[in-house]
C-alpha atoms as a PDB file:
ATOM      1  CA  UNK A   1      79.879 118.553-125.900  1.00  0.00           C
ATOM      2  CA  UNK A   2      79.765 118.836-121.992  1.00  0.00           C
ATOM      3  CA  UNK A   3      82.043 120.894-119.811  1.00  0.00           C
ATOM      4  CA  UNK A   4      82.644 116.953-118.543  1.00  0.00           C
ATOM      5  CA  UNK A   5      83.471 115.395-121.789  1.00  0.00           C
ATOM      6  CA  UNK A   6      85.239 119.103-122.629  1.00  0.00           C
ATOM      7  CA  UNK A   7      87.476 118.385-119.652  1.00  0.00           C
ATOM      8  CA  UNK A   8      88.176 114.580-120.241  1.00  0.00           C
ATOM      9  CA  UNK A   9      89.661 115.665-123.522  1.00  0.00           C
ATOM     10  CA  UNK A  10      91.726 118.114-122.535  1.00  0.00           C
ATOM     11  CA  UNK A  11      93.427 116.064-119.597  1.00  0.00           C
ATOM     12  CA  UNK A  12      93.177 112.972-121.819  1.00  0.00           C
ATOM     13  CA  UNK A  13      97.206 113.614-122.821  1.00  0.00           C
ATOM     14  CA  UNK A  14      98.318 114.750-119.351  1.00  0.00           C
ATOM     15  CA  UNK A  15      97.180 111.501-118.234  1.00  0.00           C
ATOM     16  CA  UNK A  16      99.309 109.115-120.329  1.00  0.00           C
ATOM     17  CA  UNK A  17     102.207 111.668-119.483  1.00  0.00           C
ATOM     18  CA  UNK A  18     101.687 111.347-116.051  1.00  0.00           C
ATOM     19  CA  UNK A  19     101.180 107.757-116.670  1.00  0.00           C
ATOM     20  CA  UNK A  20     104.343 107.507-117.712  1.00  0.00           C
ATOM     21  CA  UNK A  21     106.530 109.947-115.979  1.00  0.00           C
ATOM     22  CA  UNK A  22     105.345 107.659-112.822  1.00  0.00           C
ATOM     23  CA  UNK A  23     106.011 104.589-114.814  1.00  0.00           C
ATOM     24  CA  UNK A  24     110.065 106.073-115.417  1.00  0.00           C
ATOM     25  CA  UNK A  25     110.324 107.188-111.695  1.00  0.00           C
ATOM     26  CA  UNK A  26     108.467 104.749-109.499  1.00  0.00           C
ATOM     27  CA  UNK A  27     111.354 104.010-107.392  1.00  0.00           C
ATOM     28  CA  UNK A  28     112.488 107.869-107.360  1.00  0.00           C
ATOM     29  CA  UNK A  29     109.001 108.674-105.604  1.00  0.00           C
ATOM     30  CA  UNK A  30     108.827 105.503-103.636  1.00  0.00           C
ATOM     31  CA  UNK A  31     112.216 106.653-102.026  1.00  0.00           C
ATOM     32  CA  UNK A  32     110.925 110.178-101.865  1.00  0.00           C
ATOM     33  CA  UNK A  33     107.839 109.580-100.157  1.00  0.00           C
ATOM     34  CA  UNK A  34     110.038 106.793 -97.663  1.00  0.00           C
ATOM     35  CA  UNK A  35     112.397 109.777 -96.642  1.00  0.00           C
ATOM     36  CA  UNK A  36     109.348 112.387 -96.124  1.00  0.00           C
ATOM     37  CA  UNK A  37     107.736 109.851 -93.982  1.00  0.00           C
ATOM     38  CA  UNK A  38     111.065 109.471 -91.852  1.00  0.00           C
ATOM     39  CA  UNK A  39     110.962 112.895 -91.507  1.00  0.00           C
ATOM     40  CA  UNK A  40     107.841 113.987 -90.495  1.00  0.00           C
ATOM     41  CA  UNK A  41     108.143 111.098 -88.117  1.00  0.00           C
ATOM     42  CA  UNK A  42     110.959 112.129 -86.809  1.00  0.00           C
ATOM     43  CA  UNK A  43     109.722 115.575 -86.622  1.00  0.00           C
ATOM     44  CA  UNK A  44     106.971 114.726 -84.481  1.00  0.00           C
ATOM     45  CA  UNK A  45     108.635 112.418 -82.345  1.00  0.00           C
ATOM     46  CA  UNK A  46     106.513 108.909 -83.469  1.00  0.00           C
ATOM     47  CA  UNK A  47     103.465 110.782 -82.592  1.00  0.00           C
ATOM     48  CA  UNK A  48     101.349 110.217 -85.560  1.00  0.00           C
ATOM     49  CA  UNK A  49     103.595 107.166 -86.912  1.00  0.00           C
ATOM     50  CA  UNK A  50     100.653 105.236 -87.416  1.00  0.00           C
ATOM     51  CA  UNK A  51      98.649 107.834 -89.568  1.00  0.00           C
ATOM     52  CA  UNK A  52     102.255 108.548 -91.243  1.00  0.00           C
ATOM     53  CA  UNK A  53     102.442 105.062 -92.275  1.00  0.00           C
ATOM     54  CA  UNK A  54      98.983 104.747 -93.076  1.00  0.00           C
ATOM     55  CA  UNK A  55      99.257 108.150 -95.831  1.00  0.00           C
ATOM     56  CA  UNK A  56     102.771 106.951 -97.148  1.00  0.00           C
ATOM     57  CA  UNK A  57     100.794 103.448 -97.845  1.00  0.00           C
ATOM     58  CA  UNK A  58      98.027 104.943 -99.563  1.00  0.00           C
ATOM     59  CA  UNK A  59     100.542 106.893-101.383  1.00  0.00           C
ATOM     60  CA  UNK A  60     102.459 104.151-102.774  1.00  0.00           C
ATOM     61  CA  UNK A  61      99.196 102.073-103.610  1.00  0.00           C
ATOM     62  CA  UNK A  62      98.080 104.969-105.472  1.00  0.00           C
ATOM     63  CA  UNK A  63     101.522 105.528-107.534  1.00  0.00           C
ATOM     64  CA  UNK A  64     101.906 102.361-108.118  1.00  0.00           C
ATOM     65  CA  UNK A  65      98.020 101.878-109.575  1.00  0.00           C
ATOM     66  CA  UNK A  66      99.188 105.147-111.952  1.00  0.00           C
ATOM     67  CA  UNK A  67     102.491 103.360-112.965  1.00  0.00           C
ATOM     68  CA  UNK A  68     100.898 100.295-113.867  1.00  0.00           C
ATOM     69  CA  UNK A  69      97.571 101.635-115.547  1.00  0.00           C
ATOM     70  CA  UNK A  70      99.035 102.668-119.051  1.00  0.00           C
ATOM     71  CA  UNK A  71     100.482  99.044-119.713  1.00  0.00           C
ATOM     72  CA  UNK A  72     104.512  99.722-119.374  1.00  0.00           C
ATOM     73  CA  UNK A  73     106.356  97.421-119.192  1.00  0.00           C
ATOM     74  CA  UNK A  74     106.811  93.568-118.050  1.00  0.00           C
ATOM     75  CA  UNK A  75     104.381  94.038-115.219  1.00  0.00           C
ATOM     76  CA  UNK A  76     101.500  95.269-117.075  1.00  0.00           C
ATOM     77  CA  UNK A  77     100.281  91.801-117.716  1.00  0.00           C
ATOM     78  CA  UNK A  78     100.443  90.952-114.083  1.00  0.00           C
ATOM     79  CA  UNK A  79      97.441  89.153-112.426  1.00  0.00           C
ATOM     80  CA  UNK A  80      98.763  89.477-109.053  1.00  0.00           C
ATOM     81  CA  UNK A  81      96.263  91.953-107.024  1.00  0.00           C
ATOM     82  CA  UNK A  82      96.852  95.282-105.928  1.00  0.00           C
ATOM     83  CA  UNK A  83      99.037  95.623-102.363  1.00  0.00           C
ATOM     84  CA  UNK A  84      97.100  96.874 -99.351  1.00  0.00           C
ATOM     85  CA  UNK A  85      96.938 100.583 -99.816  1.00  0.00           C
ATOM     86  CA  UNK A  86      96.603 101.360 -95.885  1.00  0.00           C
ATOM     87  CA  UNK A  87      99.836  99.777 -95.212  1.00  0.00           C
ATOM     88  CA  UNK A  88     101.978  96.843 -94.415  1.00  0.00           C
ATOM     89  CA  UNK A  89      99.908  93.356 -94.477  1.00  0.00           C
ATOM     90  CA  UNK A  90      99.815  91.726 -91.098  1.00  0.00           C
ATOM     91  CA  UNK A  91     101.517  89.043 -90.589  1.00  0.00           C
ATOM     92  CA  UNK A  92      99.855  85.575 -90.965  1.00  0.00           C
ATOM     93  CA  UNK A  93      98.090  84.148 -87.443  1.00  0.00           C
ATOM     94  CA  UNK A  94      98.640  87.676 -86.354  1.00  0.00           C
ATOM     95  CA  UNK A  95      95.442  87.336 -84.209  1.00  0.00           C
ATOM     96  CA  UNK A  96      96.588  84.172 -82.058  1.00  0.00           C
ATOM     97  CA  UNK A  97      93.938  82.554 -83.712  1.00  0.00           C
ATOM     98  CA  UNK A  98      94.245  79.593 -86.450  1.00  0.00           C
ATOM     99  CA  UNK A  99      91.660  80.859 -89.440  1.00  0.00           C
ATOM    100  CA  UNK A 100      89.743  77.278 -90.298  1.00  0.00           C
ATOM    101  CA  UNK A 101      90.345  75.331 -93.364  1.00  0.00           C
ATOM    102  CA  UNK A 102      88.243  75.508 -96.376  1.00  0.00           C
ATOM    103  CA  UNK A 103      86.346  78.718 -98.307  1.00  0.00           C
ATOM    104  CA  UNK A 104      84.853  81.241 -96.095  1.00  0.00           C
ATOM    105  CA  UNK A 105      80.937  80.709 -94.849  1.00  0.00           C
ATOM    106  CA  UNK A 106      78.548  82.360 -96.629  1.00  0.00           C
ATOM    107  CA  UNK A 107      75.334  84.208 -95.293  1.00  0.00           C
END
């Protein structure tokens, strides 16, 4: 056995308890990471709000892929896809522009 296999079974168990200690708090860390992000913004005076936003996003898309991934609960059976990791999703015609009917054009 591998130092890489050796490894994977170790941690194999501290996954599905992480799994699940995110699945039990989701909203807990959600609000957590919500009130750091005020206050580092607030702390630097909206200087890096984008970036902020941008980490507390990523953040949040990657909690909520660890809450999900051990198949708790009602929503482990959802289809829907993943939210945008990087932050909120612009809002539709956000460009000015109408996007044309029909599937996209391919190459």
């Amino acid at each position: 056995m591998g130092l890489l296999d050796n490894m994977k079974a170790k941690l194999g168990p501290a996954k599905g308890k992480v799994s699940d200690f995110a699945h039990r708090h989701e909203g807990t860390v959600h609000h957590g990471l919500e009130k750091a992000a005020h206050a580092v913004d607030k702390g630097t005076k909206g200087k890096y709000r984008d970036k902020i936003h941008s980490g507390t996003g990523k953040a949040k898309g990657a909690m909520d892929r660890l809450a999900h991934k051990g198949g708790h609960g009602p929503d482990s059976a959802d289809t829907t896809p993943p939210r945008d990791a990087g932050g909120a999703t612009p809002p539709p015609n956000a460009g000015g522009t109408t996007p044309p009917d029909g599937p996209p054009p391919t190459s």
